[in-house]
Protein backbone atom coordinates (compact mmCIF):
# COMPACT_ATOMS: atom_id res chain seq x y z
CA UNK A 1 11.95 -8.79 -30.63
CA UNK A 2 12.54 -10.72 -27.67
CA UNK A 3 10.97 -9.04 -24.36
CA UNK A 4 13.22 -9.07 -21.66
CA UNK A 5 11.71 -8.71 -17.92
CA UNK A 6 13.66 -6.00 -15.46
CA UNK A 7 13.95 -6.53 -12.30
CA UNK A 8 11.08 -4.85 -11.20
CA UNK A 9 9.11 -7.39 -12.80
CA UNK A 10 10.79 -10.48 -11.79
CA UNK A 11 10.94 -8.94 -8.08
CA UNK A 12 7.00 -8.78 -8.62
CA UNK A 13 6.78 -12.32 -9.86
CA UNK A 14 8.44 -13.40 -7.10
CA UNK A 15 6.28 -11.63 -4.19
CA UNK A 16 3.38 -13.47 -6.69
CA UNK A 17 5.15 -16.54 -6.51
CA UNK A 18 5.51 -16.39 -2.65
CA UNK A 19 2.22 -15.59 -1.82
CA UNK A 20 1.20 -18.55 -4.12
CA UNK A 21 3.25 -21.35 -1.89
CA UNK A 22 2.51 -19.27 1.21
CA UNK A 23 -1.55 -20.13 0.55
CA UNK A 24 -0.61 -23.82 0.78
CA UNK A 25 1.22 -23.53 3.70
CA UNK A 26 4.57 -23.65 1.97
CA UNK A 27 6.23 -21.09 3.95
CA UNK A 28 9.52 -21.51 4.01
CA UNK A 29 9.33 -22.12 0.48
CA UNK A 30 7.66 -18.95 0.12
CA UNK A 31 10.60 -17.24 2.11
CA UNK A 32 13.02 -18.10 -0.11
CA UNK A 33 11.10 -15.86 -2.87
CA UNK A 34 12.01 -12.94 -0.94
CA UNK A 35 15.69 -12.73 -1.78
CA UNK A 36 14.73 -11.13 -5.31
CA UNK A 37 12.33 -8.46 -3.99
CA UNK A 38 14.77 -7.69 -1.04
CA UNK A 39 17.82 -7.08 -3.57
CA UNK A 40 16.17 -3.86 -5.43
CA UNK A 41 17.36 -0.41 -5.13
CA UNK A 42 15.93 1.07 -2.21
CA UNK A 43 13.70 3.11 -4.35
CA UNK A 44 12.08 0.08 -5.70
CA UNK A 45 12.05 -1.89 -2.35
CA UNK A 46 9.88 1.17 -1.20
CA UNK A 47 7.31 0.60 -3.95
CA UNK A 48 7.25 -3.02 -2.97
CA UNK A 49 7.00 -1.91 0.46
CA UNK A 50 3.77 -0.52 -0.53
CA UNK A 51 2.61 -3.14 -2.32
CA UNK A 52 2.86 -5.39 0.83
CA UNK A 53 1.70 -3.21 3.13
CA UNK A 54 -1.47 -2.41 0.85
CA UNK A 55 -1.98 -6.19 0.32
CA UNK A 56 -1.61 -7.13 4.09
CA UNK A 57 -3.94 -3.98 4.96
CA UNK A 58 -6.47 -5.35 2.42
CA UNK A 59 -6.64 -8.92 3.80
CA UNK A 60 -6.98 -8.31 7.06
CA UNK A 61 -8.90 -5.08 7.19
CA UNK A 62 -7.17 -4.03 10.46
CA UNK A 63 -6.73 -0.70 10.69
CA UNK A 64 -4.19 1.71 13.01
CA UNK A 65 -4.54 0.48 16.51
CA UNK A 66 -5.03 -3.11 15.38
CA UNK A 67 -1.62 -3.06 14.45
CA UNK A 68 -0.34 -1.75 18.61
CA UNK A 69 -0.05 -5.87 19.15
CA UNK A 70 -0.05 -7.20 15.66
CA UNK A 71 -3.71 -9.19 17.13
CA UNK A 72 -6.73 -8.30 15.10
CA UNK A 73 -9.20 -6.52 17.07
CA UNK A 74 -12.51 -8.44 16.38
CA UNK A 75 -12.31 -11.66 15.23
CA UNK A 76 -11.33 -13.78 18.12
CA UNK A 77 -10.67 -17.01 15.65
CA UNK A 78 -7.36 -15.45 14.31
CA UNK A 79 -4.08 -15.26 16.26
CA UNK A 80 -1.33 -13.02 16.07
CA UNK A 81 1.28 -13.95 13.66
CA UNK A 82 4.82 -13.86 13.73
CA UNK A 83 6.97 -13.48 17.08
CA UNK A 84 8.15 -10.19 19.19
CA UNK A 85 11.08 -9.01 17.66
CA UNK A 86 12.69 -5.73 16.76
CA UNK A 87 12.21 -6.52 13.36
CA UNK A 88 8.47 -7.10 13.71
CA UNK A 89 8.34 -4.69 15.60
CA UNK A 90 9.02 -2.31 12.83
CA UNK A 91 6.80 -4.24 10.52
CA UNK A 92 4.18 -3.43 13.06
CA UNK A 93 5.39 0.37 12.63
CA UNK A 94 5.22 0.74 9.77
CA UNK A 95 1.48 -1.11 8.89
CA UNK A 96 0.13 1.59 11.37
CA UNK A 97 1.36 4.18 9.37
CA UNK A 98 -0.16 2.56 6.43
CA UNK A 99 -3.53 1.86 7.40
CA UNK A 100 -4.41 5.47 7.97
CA UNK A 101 -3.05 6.61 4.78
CA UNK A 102 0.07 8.46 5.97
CA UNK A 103 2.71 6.94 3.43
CA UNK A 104 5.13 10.28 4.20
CA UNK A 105 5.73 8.67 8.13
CA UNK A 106 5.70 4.88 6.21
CA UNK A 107 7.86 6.62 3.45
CA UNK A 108 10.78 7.81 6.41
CA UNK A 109 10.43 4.65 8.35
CA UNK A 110 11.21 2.65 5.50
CA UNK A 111 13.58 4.25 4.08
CA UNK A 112 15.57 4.89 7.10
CA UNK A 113 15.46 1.24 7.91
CA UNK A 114 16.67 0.56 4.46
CA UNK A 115 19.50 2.85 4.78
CA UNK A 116 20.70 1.66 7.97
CA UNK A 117 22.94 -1.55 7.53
CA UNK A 118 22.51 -2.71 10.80
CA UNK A 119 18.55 -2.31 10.25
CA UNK A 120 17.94 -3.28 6.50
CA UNK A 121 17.57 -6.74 7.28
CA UNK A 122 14.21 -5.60 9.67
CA UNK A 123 12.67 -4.86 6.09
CA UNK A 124 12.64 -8.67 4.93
CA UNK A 125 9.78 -9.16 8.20
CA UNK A 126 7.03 -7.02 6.40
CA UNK A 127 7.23 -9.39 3.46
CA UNK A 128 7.40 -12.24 5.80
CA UNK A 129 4.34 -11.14 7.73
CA UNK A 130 2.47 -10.79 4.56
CA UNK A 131 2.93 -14.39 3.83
CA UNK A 132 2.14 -15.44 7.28
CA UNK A 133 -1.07 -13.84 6.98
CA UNK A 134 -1.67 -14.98 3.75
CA UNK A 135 -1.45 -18.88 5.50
CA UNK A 136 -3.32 -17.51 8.37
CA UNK A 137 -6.20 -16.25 5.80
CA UNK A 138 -6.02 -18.91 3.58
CA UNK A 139 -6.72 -20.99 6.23
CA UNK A 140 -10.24 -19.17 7.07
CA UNK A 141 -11.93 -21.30 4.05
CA UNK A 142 -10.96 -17.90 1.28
CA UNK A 143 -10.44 -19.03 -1.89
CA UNK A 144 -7.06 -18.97 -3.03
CA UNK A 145 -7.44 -17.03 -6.34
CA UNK A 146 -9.11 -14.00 -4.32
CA UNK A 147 -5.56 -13.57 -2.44
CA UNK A 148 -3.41 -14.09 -5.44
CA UNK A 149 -6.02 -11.44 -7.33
CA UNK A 150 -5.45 -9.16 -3.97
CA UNK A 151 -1.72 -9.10 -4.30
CA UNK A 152 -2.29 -8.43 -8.29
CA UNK A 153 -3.66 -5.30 -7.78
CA UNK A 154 -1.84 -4.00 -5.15
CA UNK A 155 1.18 -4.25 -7.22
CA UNK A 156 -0.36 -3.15 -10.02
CA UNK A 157 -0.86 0.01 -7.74
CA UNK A 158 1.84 0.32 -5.69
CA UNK A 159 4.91 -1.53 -6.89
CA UNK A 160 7.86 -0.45 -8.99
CA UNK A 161 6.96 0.66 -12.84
CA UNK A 162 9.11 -0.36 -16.00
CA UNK A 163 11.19 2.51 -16.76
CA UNK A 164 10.00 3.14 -20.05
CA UNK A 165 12.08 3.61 -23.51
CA UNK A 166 13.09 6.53 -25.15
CA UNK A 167 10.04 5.80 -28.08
CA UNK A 168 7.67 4.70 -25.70
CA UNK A 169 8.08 8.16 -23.75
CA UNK A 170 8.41 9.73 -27.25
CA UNK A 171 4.29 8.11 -27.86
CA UNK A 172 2.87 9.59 -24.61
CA UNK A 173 3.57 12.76 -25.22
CA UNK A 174 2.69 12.22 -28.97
CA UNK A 175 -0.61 11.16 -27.16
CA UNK A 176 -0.83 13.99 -24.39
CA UNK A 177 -0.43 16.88 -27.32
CA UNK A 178 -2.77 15.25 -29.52
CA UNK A 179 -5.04 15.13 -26.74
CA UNK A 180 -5.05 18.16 -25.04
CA UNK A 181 -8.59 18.73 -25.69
CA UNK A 182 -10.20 14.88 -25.21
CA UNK A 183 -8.01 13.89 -22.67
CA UNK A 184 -10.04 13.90 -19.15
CA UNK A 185 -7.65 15.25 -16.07
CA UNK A 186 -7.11 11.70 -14.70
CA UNK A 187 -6.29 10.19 -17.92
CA UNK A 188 -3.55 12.92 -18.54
CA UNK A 189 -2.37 12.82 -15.18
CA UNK A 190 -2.06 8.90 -15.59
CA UNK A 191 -0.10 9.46 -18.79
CA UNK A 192 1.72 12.03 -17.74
CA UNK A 193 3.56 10.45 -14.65
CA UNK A 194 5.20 7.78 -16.64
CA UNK A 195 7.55 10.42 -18.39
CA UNK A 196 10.85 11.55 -17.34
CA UNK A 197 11.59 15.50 -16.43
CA UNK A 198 12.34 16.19 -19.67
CA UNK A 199 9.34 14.89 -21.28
CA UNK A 200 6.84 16.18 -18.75
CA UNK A 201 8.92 19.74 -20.02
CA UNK A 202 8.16 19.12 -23.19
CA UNK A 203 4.27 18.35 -22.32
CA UNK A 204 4.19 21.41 -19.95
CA UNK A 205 5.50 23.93 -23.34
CA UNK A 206 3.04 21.86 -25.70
CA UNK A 207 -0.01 22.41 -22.89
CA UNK A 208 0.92 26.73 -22.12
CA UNK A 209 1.46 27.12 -26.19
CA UNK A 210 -2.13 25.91 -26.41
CA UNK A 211 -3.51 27.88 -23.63
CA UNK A 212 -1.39 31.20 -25.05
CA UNK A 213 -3.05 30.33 -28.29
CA UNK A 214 -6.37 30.29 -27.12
CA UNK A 215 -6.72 33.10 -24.67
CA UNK A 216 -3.97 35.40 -27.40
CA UNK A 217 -1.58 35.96 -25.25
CA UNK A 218 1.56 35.01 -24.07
CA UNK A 219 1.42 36.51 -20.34
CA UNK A 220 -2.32 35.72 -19.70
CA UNK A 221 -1.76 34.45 -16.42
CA UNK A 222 0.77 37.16 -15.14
């Protein structure tokens, strides 16, 4: 059967793709890479969102005040990226709500922006300043294949997951019954969050029919 890739994962190949030209100074090149990722739901945008914000947080190490002037704060060889504008302005928003860890305030700036004609456009400069500071870093003498590994995993973590089929949904929780016992808590949680509502229902009744089993009762925890 022929494999046909979503979206998702062509949006992904193309934020891989960008970063790629970006490292050899190809940057408007890179740019143009951008129209795929920027035409996803906004659900999906947000996951990229993460995905660029983790990968620019991770190659730069700057962390919440860094990001007042967009200037890292230590290393005096680097220079600020990018030009003042409302749109980076937002960018810079929105990677000092990241750096922290406070994705609910980088959740409801993004999505805000992304709901707002007049703003959506602001989004494209986060994915832009990632690829500036991928030149600026690749530039520093880091081998190429570390940033291309760095983006990997950060949308491997953050980015927009295949909706999964019917039988493929109908497997995990095949997997999740059958393992009730062996499972550990973080492989059942990892499992679990790739099913829809009405599979996770169906793995919640499997899970409190075993529990009623062992303890013998149905209202053990009432």
């Amino acid at each position: 059967m022929q494999h046909l890739a979503d979206d998702n994962q062509l949006a992904q190949v193309h934020l891989q793709a960008a970063v790629a030209h970006a490292i050899l100074g190809e940057v408007k090149e890179a740019e143009r890479h951008l129209d795929a990722v920027l035409a996803l739901p906004v659900g999906d945008l947000l996951a990229m969102g993460h995905a660029a914000a983790a990968y620019i947080h991770a190659i730069t190490g700057q962390e919440g005040v860094d990001w007042a002037t967009g200037e890292p704060a230590e290393e005096e060889t680097r220079r600020p990226v990018g030009r003042a504008t409302p749109a980076r302005g937002l960018t810079l928003r929105l990677m000092s709500a990241w750096s922290p860890e406070d994705p609910e305030s980088f959740d409801a700036l993004f999505t805000e922006a992304a709901c707002v004609p007049a703003a959506a456009g602001d989004l494209r400069d986060l994915f832009v300043y990632a690829l500036e500071w991928t030149e600026v870093i690749a530039g520093e003498s880091v081998v190429p294949q570390l940033l291309v590994k760095t983006v990997s995993k950060a949308l491997k973590e953050h980015g927009p997951k295949r909706q999964l089929t019917w039988d493929e949904q109908e497997s995990i929780v095949a997997d999740l019954i059958n393992g009730i016992e062996t499972l550990t808590e973080e492989e059942h949680e990892e499992l679990y969050k790739q099913l829809d509502a009405d599979h996770q229902m169906e793995v919640d009744e499997a899970v409190r029919n075993f529990a009623n089993n062992a303890v013998g009762s149905d209202d053990w925890d009432r």
